[in-house]
C-alpha atoms as a PDB file:
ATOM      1  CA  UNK A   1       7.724 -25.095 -19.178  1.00  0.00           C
ATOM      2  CA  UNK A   2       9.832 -21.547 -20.165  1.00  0.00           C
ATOM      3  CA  UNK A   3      11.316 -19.250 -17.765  1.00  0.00           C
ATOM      4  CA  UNK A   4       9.493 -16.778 -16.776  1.00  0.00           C
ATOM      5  CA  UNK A   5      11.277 -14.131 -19.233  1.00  0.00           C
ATOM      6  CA  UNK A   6      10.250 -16.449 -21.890  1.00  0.00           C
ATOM      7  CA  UNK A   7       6.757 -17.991 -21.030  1.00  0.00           C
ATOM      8  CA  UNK A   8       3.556 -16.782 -22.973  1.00  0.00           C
ATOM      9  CA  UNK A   9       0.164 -15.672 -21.203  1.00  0.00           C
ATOM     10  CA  UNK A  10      -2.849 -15.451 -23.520  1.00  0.00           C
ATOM     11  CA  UNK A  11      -6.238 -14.102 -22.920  1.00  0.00           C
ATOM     12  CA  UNK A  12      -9.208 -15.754 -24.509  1.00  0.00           C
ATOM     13  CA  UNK A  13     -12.723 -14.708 -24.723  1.00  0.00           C
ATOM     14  CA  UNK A  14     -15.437 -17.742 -25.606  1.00  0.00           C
ATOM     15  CA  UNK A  15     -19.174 -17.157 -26.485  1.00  0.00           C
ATOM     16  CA  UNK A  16     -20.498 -19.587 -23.786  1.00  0.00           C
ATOM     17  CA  UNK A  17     -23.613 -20.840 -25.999  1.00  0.00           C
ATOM     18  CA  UNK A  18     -21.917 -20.605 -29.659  1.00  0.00           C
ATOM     19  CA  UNK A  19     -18.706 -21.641 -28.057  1.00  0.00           C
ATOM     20  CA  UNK A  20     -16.551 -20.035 -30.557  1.00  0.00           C
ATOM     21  CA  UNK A  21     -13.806 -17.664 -29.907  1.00  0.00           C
ATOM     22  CA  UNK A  22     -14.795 -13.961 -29.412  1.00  0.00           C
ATOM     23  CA  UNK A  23     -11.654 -12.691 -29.301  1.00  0.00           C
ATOM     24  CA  UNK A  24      -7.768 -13.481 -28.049  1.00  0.00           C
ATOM     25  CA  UNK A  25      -4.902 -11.606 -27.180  1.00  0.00           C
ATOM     26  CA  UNK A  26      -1.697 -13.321 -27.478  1.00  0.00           C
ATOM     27  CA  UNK A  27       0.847 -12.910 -25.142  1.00  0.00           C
ATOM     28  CA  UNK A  28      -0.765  -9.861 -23.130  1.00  0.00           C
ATOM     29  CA  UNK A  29       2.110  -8.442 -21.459  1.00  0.00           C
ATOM     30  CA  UNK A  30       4.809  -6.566 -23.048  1.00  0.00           C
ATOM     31  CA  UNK A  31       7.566  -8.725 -21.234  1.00  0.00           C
ATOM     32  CA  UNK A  32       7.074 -11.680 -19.313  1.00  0.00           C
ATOM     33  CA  UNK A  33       3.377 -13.828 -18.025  1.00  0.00           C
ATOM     34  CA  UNK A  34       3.265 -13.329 -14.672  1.00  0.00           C
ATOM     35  CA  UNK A  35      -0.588 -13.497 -13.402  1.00  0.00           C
ATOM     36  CA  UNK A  36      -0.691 -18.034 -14.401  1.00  0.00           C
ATOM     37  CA  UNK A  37      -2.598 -18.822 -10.973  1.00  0.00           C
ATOM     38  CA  UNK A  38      -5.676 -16.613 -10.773  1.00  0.00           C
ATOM     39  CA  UNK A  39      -8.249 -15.929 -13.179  1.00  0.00           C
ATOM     40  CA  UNK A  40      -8.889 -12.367 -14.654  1.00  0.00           C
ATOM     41  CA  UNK A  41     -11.579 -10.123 -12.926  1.00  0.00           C
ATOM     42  CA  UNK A  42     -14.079  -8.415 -14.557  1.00  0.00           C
ATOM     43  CA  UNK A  43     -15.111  -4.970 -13.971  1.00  0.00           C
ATOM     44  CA  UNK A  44     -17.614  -2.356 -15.658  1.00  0.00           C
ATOM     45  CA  UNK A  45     -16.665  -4.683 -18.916  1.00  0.00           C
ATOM     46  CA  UNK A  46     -13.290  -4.706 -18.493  1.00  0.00           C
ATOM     47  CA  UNK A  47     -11.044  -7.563 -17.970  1.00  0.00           C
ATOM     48  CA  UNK A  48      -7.986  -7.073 -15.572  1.00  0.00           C
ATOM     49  CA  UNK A  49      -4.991  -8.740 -15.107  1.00  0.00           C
ATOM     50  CA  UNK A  50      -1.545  -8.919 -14.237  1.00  0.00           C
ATOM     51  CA  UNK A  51       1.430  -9.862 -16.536  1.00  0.00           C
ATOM     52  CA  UNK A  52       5.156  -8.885 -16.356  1.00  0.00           C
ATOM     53  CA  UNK A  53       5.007  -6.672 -13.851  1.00  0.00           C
ATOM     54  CA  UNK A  54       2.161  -4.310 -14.679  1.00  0.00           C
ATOM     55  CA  UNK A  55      -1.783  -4.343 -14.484  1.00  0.00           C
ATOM     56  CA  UNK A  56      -3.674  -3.984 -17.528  1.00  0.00           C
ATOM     57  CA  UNK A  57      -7.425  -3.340 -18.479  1.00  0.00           C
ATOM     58  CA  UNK A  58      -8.972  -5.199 -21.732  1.00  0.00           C
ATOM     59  CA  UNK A  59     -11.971  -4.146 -23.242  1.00  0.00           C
ATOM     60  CA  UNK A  60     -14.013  -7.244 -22.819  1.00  0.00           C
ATOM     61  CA  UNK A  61     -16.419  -7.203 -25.987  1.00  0.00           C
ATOM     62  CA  UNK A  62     -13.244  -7.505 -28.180  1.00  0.00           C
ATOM     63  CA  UNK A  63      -9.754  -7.481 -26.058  1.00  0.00           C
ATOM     64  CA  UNK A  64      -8.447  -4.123 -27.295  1.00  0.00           C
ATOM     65  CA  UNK A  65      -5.724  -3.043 -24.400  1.00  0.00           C
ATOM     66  CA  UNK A  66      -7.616  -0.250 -22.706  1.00  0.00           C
ATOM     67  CA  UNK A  67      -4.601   0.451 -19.865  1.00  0.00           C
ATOM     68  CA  UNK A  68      -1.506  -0.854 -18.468  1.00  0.00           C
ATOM     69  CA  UNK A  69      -0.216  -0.074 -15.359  1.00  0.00           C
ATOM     70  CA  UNK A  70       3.257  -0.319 -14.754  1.00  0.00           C
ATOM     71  CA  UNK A  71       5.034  -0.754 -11.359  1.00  0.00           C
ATOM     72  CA  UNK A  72       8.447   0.070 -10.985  1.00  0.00           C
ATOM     73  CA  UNK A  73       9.692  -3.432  -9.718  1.00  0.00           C
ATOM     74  CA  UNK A  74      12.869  -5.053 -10.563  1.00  0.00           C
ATOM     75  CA  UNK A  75      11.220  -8.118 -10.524  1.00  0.00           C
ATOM     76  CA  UNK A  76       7.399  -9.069  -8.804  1.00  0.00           C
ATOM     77  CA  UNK A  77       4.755 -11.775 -10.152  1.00  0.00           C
ATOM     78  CA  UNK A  78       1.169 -11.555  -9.978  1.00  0.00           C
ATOM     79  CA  UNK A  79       1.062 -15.393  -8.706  1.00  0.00           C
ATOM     80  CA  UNK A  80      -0.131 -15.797  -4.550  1.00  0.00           C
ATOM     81  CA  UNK A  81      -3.151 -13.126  -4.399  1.00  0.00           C
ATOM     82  CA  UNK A  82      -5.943 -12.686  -6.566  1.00  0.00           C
ATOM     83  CA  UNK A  83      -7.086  -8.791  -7.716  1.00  0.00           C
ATOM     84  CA  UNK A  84      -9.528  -7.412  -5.477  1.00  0.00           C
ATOM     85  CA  UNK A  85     -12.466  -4.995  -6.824  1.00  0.00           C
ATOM     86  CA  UNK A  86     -14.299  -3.188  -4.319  1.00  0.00           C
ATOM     87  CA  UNK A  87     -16.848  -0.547  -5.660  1.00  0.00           C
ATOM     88  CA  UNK A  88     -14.686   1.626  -7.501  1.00  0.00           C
ATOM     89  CA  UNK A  89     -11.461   0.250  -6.502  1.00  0.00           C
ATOM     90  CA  UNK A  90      -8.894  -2.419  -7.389  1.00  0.00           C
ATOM     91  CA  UNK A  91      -6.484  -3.682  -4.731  1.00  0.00           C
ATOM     92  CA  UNK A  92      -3.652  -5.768  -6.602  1.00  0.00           C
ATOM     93  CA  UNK A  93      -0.583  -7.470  -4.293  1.00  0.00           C
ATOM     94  CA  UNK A  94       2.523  -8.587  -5.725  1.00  0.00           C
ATOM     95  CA  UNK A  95       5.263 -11.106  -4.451  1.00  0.00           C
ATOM     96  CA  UNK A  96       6.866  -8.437  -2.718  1.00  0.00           C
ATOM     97  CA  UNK A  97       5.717  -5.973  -0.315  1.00  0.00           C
ATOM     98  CA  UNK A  98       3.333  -3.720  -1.890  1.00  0.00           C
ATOM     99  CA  UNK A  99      -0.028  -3.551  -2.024  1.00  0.00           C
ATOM    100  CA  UNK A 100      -1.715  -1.023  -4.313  1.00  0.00           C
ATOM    101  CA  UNK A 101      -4.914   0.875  -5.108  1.00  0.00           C
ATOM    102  CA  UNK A 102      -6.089   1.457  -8.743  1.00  0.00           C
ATOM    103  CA  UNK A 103      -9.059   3.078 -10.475  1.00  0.00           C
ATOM    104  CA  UNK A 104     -10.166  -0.162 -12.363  1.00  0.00           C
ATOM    105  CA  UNK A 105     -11.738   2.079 -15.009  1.00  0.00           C
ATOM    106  CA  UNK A 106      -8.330   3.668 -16.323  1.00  0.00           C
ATOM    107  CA  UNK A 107      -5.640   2.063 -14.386  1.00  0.00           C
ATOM    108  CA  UNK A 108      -4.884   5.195 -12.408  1.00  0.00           C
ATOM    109  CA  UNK A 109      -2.388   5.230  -9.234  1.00  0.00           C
ATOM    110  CA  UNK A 110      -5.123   5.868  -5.970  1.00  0.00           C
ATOM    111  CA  UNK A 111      -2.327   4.727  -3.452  1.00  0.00           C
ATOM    112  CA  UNK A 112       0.628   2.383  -2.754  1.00  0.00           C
ATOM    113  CA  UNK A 113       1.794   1.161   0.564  1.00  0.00           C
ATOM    114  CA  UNK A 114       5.043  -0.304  -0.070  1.00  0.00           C
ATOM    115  CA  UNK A 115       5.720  -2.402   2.682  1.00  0.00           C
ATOM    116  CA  UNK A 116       1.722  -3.518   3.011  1.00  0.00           C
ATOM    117  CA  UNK A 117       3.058  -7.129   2.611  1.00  0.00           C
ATOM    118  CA  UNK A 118       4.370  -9.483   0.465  1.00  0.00           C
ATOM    119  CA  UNK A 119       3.625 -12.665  -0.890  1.00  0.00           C
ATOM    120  CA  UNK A 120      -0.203 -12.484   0.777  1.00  0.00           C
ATOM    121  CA  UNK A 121      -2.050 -15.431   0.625  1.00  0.00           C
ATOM    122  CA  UNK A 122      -5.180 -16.239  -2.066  1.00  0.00           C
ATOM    123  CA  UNK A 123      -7.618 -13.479  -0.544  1.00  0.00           C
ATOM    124  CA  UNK A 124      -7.409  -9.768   0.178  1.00  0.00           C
ATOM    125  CA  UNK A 125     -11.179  -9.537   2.600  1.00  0.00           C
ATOM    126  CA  UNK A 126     -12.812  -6.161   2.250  1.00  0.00           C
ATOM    127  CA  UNK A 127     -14.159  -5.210   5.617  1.00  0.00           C
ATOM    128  CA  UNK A 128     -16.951  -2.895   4.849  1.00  0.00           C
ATOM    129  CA  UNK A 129     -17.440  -1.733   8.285  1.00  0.00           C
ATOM    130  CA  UNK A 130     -14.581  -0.015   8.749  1.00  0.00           C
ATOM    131  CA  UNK A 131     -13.145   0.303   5.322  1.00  0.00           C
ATOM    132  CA  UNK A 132      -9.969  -2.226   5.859  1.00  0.00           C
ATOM    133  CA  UNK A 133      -8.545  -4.825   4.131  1.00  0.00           C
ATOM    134  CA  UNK A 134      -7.539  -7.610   6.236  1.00  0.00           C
ATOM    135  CA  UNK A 135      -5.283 -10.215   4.930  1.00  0.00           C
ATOM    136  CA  UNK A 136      -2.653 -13.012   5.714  1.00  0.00           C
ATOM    137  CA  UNK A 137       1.267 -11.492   3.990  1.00  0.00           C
ATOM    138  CA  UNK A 138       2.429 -14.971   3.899  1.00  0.00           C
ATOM    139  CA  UNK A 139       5.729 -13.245   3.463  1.00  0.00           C
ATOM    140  CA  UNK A 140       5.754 -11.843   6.795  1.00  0.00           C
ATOM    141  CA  UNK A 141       3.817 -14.053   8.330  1.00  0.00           C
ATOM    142  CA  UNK A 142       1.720 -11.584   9.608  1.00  0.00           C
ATOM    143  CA  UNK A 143      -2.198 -10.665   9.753  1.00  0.00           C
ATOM    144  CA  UNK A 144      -2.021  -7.375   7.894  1.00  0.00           C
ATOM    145  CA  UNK A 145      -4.822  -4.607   8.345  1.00  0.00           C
ATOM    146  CA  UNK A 146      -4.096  -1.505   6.039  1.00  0.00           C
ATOM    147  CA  UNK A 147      -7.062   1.675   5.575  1.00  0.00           C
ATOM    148  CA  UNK A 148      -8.596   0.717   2.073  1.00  0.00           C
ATOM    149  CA  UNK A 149      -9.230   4.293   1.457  1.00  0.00           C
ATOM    150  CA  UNK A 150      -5.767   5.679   2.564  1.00  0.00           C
ATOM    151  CA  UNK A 151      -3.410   2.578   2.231  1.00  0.00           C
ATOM    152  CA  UNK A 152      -1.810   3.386   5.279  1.00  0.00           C
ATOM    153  CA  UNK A 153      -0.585   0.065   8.233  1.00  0.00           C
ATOM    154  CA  UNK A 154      -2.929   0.059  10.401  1.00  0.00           C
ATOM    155  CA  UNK A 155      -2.097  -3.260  12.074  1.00  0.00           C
ATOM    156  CA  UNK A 156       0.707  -6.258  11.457  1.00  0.00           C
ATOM    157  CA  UNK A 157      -0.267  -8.533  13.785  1.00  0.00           C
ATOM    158  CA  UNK A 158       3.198 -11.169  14.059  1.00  0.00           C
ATOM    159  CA  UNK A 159       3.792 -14.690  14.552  1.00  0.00           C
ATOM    160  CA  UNK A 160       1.722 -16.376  17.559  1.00  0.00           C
ATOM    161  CA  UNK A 161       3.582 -18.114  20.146  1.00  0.00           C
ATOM    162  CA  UNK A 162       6.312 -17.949  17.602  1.00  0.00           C
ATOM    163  CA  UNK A 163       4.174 -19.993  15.153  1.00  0.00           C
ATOM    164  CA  UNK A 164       3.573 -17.316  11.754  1.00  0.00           C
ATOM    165  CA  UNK A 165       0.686 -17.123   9.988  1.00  0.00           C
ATOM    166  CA  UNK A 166      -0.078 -18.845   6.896  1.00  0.00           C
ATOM    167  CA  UNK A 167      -3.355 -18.829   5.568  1.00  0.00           C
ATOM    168  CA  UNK A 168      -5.828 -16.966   4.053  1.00  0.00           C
ATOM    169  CA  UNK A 169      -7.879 -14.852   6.393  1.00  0.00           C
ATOM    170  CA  UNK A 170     -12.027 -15.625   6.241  1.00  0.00           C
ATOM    171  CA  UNK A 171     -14.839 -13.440   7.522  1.00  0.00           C
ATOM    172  CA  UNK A 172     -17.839 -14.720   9.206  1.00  0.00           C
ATOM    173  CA  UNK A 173     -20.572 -12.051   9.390  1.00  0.00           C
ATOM    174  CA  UNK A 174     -23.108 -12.915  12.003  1.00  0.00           C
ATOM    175  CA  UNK A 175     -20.588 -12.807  14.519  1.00  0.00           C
ATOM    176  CA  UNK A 176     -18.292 -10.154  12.971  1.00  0.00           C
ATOM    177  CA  UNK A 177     -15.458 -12.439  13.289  1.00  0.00           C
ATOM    178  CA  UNK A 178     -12.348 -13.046  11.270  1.00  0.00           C
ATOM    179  CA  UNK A 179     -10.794 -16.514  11.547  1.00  0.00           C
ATOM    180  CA  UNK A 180      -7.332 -17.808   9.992  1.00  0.00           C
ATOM    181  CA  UNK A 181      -4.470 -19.981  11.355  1.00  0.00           C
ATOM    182  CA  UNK A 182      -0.507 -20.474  12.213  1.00  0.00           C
ATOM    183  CA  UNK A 183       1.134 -23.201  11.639  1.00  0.00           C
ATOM    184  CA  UNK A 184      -0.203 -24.853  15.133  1.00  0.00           C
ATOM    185  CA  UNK A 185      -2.504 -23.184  16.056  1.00  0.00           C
ATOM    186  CA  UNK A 186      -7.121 -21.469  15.092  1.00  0.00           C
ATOM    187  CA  UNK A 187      -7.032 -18.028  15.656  1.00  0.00           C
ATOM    188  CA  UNK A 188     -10.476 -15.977  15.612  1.00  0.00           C
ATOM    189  CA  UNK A 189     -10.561 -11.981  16.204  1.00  0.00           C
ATOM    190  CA  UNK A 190     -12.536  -9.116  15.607  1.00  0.00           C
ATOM    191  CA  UNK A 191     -11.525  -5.873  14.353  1.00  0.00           C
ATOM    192  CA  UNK A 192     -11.973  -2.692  15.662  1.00  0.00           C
ATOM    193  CA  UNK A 193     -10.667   0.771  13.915  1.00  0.00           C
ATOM    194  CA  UNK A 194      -8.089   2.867  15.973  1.00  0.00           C
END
């Protein structure tokens, strides 16, 4: 119940047979929590999350702080989208308009799109066949379709009869289909690079 410049975020690691305590890490971040409505990811045993407004990298057999990244916000929460890890890449999105690519292993800057879009919704989809991330920026209430490799706007497709988009975008693979919704209305499209 603090402000944000106030509240705590922990990180907790429990033996799932003993069910002891491995390890914890009080108050992760060096200034504010920030990542309180997603679980951590794991990756090549690492555990990543957000917390002020950085990305960090824990060792997971004992917690020790392997990386931080920090973003030069004034102010952006780790709280709508949840970290994406795709082979050697992390995609991270923030409440406002960037969306970023980092080597999971060391926290390393692969790109930034700054206006990619804000606020996105729960899911960040990694369409393998074209190397694209296809998402719902709640923010703009757009369908947003960036290069995963490059970072670069590929597509921002806008509000639908003037109805925006709202909801997380979901991939259906036998018909190589994405499906998500405005406010009134089912939308289903395919994707095909320029």
């Amino acid at each position: 119940m603090a402000p944000p410049e106030t509240s705590i975020q922990h990180l907790v690691a429990i033996d799932l047979n003993s069910k002891e305590v491995v390890w914890r890490c009080e108050n992760i971040s060096d200034f504010f929590s920030s990542n309180s409505l997603h679980p951590p990811i794991i990756y090549n045993n690492k555990v990543i999350t957000g917390g002020d407004w950085s990305i960090y990298g824990f060792d997971a057999d004992n917690g020790e702080k392997l990386w931080r990244y920090a973003f030069d916000y004034p102010w952006a929460i780790w709280a709508t989208t949840n970290h994406l890890i795709h082979n050697d890449r992390l995609y991270v999105n923030n409440t406002i308009e960037d969306v970023t690519c980092l080597n999971p292993e060391t926290g390393a800057l692969i790109w930034n799109n700054p206006q990619g879009g804000p606020n996105c919704t729960d899911n960040m989809l990694y369409y393998e066949k074209e190397d694209l991330l296809v998402f719902t920026s709640w923010g703009y209430g757009s369908v947003m379709i960036l290069d995963a490799l490059t970072g670069k706007t590929l597509h921002r497709e806008g509000a639908y009869e003037y109805s925006q988009f709202n909801n997380d975008v979901v991939y259906d693979a036998e018909s190589d289909m994405f499906f998500t919704s405005t406010y009134k209305h089912a939308i289903g499209f395919k994707v095909n690079r320029p």
